[in-house]
Protein backbone atom coordinates (compact mmCIF):
# COMPACT_ATOMS: atom_id res chain seq x y z
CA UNK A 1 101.75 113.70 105.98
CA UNK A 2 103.63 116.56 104.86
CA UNK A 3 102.34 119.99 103.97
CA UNK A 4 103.51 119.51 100.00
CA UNK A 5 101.37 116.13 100.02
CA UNK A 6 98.23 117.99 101.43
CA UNK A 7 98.45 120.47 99.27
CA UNK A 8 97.07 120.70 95.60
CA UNK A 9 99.32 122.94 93.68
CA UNK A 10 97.14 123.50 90.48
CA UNK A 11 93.88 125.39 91.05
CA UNK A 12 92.39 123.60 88.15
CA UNK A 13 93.34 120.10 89.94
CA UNK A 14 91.88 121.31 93.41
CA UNK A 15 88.78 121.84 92.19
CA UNK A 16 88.54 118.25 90.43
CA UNK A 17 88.88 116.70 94.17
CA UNK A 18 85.75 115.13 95.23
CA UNK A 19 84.75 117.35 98.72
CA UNK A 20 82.48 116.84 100.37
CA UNK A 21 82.81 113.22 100.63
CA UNK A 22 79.13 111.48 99.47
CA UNK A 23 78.06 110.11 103.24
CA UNK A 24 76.79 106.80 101.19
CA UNK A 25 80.31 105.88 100.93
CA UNK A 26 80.63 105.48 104.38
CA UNK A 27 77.80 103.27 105.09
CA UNK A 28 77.76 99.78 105.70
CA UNK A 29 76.56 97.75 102.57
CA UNK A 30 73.12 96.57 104.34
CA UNK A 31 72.43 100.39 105.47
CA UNK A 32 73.29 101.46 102.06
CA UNK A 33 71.37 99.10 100.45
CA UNK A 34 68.25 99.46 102.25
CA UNK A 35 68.39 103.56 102.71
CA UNK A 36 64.93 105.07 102.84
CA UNK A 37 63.20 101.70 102.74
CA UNK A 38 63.10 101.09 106.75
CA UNK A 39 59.20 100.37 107.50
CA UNK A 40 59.27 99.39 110.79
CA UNK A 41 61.14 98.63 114.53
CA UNK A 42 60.77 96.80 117.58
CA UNK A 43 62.23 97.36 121.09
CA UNK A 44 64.33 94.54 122.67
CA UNK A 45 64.98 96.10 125.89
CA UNK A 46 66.45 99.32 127.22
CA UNK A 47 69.33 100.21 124.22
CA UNK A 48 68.79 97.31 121.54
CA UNK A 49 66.15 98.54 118.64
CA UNK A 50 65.21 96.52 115.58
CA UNK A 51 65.35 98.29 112.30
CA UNK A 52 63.25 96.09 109.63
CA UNK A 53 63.39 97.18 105.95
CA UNK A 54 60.92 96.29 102.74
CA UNK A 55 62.92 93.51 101.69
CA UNK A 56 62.87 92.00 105.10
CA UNK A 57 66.74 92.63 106.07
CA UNK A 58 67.14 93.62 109.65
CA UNK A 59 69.76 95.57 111.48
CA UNK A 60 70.10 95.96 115.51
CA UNK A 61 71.11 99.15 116.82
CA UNK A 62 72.62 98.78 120.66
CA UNK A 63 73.07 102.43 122.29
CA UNK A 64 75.55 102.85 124.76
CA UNK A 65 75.87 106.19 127.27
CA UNK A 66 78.92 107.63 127.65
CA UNK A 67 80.52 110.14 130.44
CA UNK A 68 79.00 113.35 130.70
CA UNK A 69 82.13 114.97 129.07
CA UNK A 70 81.92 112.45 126.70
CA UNK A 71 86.38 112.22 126.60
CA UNK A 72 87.68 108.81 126.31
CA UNK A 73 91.17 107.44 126.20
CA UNK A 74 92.36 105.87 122.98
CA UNK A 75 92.38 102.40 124.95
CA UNK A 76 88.86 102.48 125.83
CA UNK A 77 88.04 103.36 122.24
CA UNK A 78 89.79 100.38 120.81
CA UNK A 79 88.33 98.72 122.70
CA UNK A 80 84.58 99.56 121.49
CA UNK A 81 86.50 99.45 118.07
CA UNK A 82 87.32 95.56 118.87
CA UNK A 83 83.76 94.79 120.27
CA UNK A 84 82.16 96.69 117.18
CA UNK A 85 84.03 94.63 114.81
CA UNK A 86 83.83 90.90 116.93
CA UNK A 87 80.00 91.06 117.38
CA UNK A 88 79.01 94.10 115.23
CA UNK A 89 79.40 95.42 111.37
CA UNK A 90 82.40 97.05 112.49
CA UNK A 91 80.59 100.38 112.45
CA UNK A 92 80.72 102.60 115.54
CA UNK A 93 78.44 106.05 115.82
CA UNK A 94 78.92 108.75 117.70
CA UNK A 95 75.29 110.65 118.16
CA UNK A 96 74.35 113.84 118.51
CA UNK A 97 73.84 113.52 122.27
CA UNK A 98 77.85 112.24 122.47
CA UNK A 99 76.68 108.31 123.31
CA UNK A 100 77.67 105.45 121.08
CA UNK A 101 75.54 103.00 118.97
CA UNK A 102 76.68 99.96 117.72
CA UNK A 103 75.15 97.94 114.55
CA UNK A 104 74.81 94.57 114.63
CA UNK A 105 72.93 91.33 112.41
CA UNK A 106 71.51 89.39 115.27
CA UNK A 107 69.89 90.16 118.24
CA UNK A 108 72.21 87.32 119.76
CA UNK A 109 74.98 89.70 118.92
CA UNK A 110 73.26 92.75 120.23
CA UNK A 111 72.69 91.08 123.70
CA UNK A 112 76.38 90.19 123.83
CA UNK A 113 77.36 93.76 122.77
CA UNK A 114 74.71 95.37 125.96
């Protein structure tokens, strides 16, 4: 993308431009749906948690470690891209320790993931 594409011209258009981006736009539709509403989880082993929420939808988080410099090449993460989006919601998150966690329907699909 060129410079001229990045750049607003007008300073009454630039500030019409939506920034920061609202995070809920990002989510996936079950997370979104069921944001501050999570009453409960359950441990299925070392990585795999089980988020329940008030209406009864549940979501499986799978953590993975990472390297302790935390670089990957761009094959390895396609490839957590392809597993997130064969077994998962196609939702991959970085954390704040530099692991990974996956999100996932099923605990059948969790246990393939781990």
């Amino acid at each position: 993308m060129g410079m001229s594409l990045a750049i607003t011209p007008e300073p009454k258009d630039r500030m019409n431009k939506r920034i920061p981006v609202p995070f809920s736009t990002q989510l996936p539709e079950i997370i979104r749906n069921n944001y501050g509403r999570w009453i409960d989880r359950k441990f299925h082993g070392n990585g795999i948690i089980e988020h329940i929420s008030e209406t009864g939808d549940r979501i499986f988080t799978i953590k993975v470690g990472l390297p302790p410099n935390s670089r990957l090449s761009v094959d390895t993460l396609e490839k957590f891209v392809d597993i997130a989006d064969k077994y998962g919601l196609g939702v991959v998150r970085a954390t704040r320790g530099m692991n990974l966690e996956f999100i996932t329907d099923s605990l059948d699909k969790a246990l393939k993931i781990k």
